[in-house]
N, C-alpha and C. Protein backbone atom coordinates (compact mmCIF):
# COMPACT_ATOMS: atom_id res chain seq x y z
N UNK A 1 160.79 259.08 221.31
CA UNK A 1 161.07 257.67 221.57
C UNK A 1 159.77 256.88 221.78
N UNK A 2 159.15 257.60 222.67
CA UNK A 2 157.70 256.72 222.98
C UNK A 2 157.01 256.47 221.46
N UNK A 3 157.40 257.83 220.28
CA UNK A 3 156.30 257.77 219.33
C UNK A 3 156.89 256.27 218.73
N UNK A 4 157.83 256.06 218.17
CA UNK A 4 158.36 255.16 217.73
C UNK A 4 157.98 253.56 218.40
N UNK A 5 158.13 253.61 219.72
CA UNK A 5 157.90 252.56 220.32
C UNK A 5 156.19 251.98 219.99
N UNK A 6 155.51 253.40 220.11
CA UNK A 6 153.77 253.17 220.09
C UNK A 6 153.67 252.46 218.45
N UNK A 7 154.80 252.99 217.82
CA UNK A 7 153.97 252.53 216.26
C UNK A 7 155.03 250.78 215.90
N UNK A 8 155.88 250.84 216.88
CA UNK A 8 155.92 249.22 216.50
C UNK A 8 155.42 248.86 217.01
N UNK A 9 154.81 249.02 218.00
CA UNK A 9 153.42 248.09 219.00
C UNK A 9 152.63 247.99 217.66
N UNK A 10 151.84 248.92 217.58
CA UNK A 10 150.94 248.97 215.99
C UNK A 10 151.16 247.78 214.87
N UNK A 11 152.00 247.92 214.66
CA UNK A 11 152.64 247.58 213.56
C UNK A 11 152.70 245.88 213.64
N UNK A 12 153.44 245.85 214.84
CA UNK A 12 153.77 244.32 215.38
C UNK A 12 151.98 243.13 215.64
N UNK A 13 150.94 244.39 216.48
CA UNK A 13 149.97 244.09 216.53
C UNK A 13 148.97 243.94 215.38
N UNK A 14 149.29 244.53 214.48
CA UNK A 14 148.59 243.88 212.75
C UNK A 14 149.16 243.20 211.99
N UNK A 15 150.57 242.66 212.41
CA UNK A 15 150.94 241.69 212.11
C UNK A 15 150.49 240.34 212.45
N UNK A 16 150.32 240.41 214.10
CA UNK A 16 149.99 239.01 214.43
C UNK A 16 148.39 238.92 214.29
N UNK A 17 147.57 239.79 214.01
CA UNK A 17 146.53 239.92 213.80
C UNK A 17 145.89 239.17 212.20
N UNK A 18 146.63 239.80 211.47
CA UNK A 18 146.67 239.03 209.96
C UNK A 18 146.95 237.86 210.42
N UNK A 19 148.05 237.46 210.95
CA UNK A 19 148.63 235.94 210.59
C UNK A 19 147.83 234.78 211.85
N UNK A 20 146.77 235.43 212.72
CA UNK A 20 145.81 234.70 213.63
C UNK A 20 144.67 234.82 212.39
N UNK A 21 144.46 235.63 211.53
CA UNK A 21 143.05 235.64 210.71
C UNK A 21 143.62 234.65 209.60
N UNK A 22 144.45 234.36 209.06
CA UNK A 22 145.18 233.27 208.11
C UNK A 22 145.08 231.76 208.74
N UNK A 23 145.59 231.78 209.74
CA UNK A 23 145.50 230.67 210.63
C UNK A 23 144.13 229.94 211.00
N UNK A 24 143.50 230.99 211.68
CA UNK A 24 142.06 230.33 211.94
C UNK A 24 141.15 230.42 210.37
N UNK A 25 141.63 230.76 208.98
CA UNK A 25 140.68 230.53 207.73
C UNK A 25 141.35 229.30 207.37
N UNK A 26 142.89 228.42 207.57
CA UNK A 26 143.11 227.53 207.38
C UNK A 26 142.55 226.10 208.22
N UNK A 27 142.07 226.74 209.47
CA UNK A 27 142.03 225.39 210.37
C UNK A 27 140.36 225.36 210.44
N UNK A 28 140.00 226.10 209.42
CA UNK A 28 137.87 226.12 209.69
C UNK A 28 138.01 225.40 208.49
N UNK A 29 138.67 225.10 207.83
CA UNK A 29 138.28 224.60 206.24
C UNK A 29 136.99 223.05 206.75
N UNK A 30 136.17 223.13 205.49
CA UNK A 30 134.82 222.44 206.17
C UNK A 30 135.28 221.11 206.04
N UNK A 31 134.27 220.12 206.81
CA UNK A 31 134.80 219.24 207.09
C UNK A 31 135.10 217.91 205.82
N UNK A 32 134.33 218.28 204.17
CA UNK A 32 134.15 217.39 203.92
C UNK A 32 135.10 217.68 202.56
N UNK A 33 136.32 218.60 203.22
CA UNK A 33 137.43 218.96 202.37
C UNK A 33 138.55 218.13 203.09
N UNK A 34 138.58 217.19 203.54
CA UNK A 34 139.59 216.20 204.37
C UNK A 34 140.77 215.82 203.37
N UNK A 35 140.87 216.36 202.21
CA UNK A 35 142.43 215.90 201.46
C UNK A 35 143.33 217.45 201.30
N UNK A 36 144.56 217.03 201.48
CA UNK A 36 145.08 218.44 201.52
C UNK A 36 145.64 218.51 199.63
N UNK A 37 145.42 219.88 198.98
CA UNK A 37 146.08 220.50 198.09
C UNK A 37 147.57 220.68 197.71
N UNK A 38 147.47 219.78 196.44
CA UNK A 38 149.48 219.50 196.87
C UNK A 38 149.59 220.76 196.00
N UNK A 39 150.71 221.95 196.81
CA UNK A 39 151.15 223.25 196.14
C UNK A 39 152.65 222.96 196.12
N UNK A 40 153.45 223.97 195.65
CA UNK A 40 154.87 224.11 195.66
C UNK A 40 155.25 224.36 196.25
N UNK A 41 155.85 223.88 197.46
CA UNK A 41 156.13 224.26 199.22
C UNK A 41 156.64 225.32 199.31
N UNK A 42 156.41 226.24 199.46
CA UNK A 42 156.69 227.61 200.45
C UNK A 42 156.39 228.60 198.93
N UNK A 43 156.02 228.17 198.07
CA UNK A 43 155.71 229.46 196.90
C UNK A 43 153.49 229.71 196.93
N UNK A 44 153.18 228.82 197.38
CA UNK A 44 152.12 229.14 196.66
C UNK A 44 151.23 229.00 195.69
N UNK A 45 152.49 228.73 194.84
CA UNK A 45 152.19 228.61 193.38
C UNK A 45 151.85 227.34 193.05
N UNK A 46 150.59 227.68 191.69
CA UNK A 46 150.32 226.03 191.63
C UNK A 46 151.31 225.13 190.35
N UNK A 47 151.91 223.84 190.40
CA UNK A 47 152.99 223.51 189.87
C UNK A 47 151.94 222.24 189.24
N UNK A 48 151.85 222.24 187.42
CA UNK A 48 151.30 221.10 186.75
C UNK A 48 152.43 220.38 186.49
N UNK A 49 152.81 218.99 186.97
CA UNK A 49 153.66 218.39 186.91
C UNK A 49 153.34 217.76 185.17
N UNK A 50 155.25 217.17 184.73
CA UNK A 50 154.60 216.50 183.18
C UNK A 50 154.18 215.02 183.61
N UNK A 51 154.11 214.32 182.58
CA UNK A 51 153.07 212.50 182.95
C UNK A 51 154.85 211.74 183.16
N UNK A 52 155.67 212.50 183.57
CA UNK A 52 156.74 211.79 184.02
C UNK A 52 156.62 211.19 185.36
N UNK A 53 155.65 211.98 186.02
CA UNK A 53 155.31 212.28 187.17
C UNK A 53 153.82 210.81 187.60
N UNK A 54 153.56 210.12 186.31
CA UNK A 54 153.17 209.36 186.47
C UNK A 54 153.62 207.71 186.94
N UNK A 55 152.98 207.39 187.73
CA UNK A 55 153.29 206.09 188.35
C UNK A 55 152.65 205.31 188.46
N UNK A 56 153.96 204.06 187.29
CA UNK A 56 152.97 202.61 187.18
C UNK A 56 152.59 202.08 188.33
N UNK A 57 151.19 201.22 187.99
CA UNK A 57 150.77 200.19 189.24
C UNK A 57 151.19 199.13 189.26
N UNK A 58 151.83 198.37 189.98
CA UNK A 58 153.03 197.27 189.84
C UNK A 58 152.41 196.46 191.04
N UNK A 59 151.73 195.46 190.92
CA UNK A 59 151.32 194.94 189.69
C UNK A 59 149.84 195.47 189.50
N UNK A 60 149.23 195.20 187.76
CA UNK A 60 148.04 196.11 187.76
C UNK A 60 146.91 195.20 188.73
N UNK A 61 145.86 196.16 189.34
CA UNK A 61 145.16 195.52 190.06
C UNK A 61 143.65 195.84 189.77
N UNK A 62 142.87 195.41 190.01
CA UNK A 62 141.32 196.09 190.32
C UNK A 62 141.38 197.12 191.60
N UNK A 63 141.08 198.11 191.67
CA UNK A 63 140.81 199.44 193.01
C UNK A 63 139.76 198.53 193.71
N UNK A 64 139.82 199.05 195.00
CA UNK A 64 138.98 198.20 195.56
C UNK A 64 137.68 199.11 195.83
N UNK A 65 136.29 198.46 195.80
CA UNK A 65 134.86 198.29 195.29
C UNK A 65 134.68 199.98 196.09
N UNK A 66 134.29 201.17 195.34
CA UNK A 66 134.01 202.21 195.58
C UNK A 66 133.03 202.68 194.40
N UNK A 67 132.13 203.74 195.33
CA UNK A 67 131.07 204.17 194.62
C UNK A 67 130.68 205.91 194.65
N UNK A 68 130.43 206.22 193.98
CA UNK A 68 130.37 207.69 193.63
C UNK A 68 128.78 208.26 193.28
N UNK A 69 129.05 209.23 192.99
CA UNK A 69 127.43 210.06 192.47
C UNK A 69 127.73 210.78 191.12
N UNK A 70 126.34 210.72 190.26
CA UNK A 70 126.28 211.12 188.89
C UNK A 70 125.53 212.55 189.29
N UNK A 71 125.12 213.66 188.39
CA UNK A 71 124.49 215.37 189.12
C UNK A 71 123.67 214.55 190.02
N UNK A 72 122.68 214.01 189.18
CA UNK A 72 121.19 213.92 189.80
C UNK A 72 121.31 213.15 191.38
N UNK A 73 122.49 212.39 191.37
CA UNK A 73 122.55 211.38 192.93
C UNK A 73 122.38 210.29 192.49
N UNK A 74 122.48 209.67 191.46
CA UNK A 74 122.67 208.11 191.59
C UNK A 74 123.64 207.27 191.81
N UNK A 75 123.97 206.24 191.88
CA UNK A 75 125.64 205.94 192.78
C UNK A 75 125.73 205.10 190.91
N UNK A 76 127.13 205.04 191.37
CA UNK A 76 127.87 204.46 190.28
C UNK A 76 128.97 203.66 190.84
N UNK A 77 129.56 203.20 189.89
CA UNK A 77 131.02 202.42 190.15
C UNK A 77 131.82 202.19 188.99
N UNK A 78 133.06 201.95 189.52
CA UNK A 78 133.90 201.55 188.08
C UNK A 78 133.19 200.44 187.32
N UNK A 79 132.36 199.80 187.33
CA UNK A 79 132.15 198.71 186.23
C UNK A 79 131.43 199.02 185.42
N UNK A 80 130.81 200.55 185.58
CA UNK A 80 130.03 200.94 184.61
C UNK A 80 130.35 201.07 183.26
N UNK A 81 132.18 201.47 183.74
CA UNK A 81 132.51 202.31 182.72
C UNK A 81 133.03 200.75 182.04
N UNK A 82 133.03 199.67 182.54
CA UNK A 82 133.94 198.74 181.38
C UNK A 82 133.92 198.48 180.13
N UNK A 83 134.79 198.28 179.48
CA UNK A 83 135.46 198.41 177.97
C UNK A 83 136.45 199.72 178.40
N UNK A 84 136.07 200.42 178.91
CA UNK A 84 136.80 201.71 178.40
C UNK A 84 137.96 202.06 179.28
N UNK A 85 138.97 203.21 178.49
CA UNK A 85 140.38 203.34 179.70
C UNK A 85 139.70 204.25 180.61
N UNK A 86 139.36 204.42 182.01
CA UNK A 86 138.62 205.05 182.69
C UNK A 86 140.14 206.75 183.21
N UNK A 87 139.95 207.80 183.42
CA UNK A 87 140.80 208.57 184.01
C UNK A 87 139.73 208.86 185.13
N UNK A 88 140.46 208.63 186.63
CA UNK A 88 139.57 209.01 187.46
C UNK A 88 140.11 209.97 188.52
N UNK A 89 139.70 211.34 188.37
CA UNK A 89 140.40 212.48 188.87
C UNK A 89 139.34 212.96 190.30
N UNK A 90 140.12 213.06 191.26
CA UNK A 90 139.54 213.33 192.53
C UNK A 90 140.46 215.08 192.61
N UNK A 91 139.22 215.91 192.77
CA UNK A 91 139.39 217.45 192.70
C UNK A 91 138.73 217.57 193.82
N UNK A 92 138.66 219.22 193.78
CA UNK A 92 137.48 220.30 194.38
C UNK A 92 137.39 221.90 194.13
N UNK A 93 136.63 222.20 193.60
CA UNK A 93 136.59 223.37 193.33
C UNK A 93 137.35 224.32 194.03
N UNK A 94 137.56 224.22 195.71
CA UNK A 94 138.90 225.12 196.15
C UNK A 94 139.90 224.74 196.17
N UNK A 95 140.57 223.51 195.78
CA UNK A 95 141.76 223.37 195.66
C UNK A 95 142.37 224.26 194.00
N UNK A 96 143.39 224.70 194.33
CA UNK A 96 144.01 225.89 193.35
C UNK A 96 144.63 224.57 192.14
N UNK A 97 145.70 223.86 192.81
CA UNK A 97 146.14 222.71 191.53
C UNK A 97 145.15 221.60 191.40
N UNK A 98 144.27 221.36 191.68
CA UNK A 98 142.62 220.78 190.95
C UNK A 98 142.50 221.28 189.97
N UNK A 99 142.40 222.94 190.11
CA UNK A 99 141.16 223.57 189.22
C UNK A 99 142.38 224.66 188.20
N UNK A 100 143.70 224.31 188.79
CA UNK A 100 144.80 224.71 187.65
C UNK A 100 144.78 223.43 185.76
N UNK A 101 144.54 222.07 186.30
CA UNK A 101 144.73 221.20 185.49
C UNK A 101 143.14 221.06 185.07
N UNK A 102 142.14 221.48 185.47
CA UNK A 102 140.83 221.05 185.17
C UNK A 102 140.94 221.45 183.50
N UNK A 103 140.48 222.24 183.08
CA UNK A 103 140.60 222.45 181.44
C UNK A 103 141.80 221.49 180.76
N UNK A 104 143.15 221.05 181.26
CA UNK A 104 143.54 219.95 180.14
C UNK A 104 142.87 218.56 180.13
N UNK A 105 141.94 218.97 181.90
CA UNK A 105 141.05 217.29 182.07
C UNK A 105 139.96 217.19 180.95
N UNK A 106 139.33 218.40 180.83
CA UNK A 106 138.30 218.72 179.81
C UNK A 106 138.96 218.89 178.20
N UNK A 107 140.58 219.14 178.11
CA UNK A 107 140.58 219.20 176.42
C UNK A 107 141.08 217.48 176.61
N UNK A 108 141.74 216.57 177.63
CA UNK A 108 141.40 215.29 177.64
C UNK A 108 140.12 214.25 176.66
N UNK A 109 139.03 214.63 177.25
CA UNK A 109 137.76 213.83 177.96
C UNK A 109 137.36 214.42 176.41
N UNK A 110 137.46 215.56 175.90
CA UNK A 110 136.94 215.44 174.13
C UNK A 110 137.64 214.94 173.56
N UNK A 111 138.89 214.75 173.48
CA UNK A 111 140.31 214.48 172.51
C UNK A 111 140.65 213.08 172.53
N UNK A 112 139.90 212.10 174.17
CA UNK A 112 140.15 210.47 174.11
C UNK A 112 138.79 209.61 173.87
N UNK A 113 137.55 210.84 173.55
CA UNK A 113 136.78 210.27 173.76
C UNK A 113 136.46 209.16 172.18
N UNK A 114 137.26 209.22 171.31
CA UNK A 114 137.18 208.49 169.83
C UNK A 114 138.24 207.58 170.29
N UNK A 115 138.80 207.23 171.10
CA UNK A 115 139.49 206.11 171.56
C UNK A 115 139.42 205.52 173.19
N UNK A 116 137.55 205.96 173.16
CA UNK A 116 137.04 205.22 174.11
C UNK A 116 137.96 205.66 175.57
N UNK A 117 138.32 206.71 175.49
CA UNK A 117 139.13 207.42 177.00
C UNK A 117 137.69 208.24 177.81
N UNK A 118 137.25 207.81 179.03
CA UNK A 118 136.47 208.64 179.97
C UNK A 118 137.11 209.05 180.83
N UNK A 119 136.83 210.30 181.08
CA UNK A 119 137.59 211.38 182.12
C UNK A 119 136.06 211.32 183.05
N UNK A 120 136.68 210.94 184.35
CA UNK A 120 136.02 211.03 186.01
C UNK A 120 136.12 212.19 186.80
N UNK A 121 135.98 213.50 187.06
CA UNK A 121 136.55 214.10 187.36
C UNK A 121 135.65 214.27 188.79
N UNK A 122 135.66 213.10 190.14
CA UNK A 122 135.01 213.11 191.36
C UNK A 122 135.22 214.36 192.14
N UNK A 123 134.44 215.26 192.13
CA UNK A 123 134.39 216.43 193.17
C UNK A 123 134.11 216.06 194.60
N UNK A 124 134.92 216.38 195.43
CA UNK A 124 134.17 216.04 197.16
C UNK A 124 133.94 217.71 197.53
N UNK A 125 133.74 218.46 196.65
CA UNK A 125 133.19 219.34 197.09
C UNK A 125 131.54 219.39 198.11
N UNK A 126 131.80 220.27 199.18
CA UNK A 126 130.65 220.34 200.28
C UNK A 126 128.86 220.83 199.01
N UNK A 127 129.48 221.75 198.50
CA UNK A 127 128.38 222.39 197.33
C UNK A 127 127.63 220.99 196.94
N UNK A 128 128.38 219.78 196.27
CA UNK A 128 127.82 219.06 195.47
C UNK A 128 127.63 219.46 194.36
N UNK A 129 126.52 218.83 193.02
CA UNK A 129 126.36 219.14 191.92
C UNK A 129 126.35 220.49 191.43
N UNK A 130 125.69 221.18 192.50
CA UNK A 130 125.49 222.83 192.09
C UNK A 130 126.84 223.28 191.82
N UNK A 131 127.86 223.67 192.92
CA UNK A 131 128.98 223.58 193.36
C UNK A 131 129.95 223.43 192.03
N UNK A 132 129.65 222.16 191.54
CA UNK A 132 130.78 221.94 189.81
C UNK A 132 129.78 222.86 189.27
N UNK A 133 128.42 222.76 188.64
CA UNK A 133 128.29 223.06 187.91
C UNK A 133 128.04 224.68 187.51
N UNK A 134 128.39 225.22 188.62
CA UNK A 134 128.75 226.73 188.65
C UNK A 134 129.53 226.89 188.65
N UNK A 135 131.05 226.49 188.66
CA UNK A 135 132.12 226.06 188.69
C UNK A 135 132.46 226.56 186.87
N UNK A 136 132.15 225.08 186.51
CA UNK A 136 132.02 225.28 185.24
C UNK A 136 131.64 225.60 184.58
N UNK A 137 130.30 226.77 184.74
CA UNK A 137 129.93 227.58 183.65
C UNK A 137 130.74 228.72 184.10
N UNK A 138 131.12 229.59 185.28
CA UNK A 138 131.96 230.57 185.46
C UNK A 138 133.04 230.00 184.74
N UNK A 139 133.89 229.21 184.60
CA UNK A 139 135.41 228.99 183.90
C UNK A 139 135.17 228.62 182.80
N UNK A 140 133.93 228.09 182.06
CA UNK A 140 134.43 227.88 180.29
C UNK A 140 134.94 226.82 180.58
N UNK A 141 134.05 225.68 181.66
CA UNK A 141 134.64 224.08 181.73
C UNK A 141 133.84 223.83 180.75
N UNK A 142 134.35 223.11 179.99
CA UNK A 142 133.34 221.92 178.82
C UNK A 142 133.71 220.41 178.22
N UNK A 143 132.86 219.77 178.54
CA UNK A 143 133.49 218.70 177.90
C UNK A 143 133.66 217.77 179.44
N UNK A 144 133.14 218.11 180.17
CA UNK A 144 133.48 217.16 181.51
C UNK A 144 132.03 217.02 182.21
N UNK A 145 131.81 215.78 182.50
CA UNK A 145 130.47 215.66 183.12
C UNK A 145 130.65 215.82 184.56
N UNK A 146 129.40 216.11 185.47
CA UNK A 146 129.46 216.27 186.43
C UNK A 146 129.48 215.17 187.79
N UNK A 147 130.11 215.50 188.32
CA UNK A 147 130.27 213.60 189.03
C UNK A 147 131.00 213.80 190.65
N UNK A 148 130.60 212.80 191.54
CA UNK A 148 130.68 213.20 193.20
C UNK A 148 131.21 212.95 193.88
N UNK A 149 132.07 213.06 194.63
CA UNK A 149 132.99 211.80 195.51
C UNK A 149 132.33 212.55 196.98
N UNK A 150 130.89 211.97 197.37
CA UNK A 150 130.81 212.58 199.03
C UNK A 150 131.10 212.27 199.73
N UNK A 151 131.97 213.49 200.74
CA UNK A 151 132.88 213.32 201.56
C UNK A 151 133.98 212.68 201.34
N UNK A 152 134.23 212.56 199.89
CA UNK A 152 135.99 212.03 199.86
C UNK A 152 136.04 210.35 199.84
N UNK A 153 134.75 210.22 199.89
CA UNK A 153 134.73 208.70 200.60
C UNK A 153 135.65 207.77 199.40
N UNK A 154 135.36 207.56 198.12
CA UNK A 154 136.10 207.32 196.81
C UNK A 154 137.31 207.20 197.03
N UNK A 155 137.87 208.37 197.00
CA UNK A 155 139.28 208.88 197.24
C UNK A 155 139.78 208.29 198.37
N UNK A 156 139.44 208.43 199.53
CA UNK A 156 140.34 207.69 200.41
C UNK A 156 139.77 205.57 200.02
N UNK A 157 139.09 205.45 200.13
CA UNK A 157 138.59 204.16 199.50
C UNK A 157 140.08 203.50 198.96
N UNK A 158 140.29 204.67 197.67
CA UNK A 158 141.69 204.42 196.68
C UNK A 158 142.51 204.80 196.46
N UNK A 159 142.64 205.12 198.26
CA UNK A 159 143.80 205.51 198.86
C UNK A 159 144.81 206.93 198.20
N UNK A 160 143.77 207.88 198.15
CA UNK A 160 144.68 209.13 197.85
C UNK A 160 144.81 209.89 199.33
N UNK A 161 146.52 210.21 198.92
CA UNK A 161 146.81 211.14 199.64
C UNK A 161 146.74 212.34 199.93
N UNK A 162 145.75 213.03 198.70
CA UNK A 162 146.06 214.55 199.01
C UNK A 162 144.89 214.49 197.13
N UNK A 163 144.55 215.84 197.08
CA UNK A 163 144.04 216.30 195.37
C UNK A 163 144.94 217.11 194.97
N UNK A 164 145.09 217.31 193.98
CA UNK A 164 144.51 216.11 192.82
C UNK A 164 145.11 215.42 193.09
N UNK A 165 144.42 213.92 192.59
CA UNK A 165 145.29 212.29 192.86
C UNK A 165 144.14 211.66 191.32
N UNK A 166 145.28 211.47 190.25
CA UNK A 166 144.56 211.00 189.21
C UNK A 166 144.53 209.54 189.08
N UNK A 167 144.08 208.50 189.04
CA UNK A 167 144.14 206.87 188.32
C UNK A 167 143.99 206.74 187.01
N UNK A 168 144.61 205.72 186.42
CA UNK A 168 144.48 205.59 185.20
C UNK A 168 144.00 204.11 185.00
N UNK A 169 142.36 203.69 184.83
CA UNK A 169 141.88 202.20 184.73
C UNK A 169 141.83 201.78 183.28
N UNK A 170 142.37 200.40 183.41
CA UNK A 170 142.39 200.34 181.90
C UNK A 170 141.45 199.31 181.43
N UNK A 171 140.98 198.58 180.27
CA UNK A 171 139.60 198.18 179.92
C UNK A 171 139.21 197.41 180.95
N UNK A 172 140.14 196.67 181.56
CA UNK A 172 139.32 195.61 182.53
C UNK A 172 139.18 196.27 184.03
N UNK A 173 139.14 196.95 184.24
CA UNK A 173 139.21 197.86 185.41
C UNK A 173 140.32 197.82 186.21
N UNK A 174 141.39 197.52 185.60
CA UNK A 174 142.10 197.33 186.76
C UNK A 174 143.07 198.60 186.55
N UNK A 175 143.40 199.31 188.19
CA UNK A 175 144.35 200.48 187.84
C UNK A 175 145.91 199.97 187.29
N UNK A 176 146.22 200.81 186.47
CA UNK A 176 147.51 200.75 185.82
C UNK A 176 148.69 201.89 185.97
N UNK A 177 148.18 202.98 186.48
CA UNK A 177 149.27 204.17 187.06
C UNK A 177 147.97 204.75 187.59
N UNK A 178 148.73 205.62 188.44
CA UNK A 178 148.84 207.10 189.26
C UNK A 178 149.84 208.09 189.15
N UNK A 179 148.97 209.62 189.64
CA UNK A 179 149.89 210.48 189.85
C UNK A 179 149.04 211.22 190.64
N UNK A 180 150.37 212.01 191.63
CA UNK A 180 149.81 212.48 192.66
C UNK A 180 150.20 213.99 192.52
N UNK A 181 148.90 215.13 192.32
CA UNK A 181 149.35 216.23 191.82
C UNK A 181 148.88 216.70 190.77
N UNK A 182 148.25 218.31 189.99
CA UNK A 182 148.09 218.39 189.32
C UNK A 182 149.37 217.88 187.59
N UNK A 183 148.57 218.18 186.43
CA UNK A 183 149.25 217.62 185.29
C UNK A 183 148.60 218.80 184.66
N UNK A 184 149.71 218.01 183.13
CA UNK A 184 149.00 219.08 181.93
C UNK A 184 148.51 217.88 181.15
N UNK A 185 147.45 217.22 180.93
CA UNK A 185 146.63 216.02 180.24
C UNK A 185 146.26 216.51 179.03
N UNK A 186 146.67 217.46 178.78
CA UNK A 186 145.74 217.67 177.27
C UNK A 186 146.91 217.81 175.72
N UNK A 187 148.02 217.07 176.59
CA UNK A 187 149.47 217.53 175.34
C UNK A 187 148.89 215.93 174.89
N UNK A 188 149.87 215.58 173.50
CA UNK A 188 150.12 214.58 173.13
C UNK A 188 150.70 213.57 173.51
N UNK A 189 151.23 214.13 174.68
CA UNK A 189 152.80 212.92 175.43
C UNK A 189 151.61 212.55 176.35
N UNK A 190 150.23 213.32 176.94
CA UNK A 190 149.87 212.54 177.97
C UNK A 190 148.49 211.70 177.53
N UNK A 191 148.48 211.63 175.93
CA UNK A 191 147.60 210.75 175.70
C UNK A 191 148.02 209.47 175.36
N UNK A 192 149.10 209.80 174.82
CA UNK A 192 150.27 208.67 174.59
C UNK A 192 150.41 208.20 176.16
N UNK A 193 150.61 208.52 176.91
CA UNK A 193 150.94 207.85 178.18
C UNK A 193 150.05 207.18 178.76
N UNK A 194 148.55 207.98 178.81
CA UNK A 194 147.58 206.75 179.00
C UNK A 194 147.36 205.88 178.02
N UNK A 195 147.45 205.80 177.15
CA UNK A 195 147.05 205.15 176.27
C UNK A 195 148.17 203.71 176.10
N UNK A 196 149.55 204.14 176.70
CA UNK A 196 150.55 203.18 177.32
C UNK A 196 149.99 202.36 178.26
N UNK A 197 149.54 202.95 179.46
CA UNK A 197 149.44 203.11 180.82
C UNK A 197 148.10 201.72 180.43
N UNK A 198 147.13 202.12 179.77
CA UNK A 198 146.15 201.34 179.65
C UNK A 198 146.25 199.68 178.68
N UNK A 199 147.43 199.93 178.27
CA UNK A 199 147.25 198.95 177.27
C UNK A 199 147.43 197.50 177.46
């Protein structure tokens, strides 16, 4: 009887042991990861929503005045990009549905770039430039430039709730949809949709 009793002690005690070492790797996350990762509640799993999942901006507006970083550190802003439909994707290398949709952001950003489509893809990763760009030579990213959102500042600026949180700006800068959540951007229905979205 005692043996039995000693090994659910055991047992019970590496249980709560795991789930205190889970706990405290969720609540150290660093500080300049401040948006939470939208997953599939209670699976885990990462879920690419279709561009159904996209949502018009009613009415279209200009985002209000936010500025970002190019590798090297120079600041930028949306007016750089004008003429063009801007996609401006706020990631991070540890978020799982970020870096699930990153490659349709990259077969995107080659596939709109003959109809004047730029893909943004703002990292608030702590790493910075290094950070993507090891990123993307480990995964066979191509086709996406490297670009900064420090500390998130961007993103909350334009009011996202969580990463991925994509915008869709159209020539005059003004946003025209959102979606909140990874996607699959690299089908035909979702070039057609920005290409709606922007017009």
């Amino acid at each position: 009887m005692q043996t039995v009793t000693r090994r659910a002690l055991l047992v019970a005690a590496g249980t709560l042991a795991g789930l205190t070492v889970a706990t405290v790797a969720v609540l150290r996350k660093p500080e300049s990861e401040p948006l939470v990762p939208r997953m599939v509640p209670g699976s885990g799993a990462v879920h690419l929503e279709d561009l159904s999942a996209l949502v018009p901006t009613d009415p279209p507006a200009p985002p209000p005045a936010a500025s970002f970083t190019d590798a090297a550190g120079a600041k930028h802003g949306f007016g750089d990009f004008a003429g063009k439909v801007v996609v401006v994707n706020f990631w991070a290398t540890w978020c799982q549905p970020c870096v699930a949709e990153l490659p349709s952001l990259a077969a995107l950003a080659r596939r709109g770039s003959a109809d004047g489509i730029v893909v943004l893809p703002l990292s608030s990763d702590r790493g910075g430039a290094e950070a993507v760009r090891h990123y993307y030579a480990t995964h066979g990213i191509e086709g996406l430039g490297v670009w900064l959102d420090p500390g998130a500042q961007a993103a909350r600026t334009l009011g996202a709730r969580g990463i991925p949180t994509t915008l869709i700006l159209d020539r005059q800068g003004r946003e025209r949809a959102r979606l909140e959540g990874g996607a699959d951007w690299a089908t035909d229905a979702a070039l057609a949709a920005i290409q709606k979205a922007a017009a």
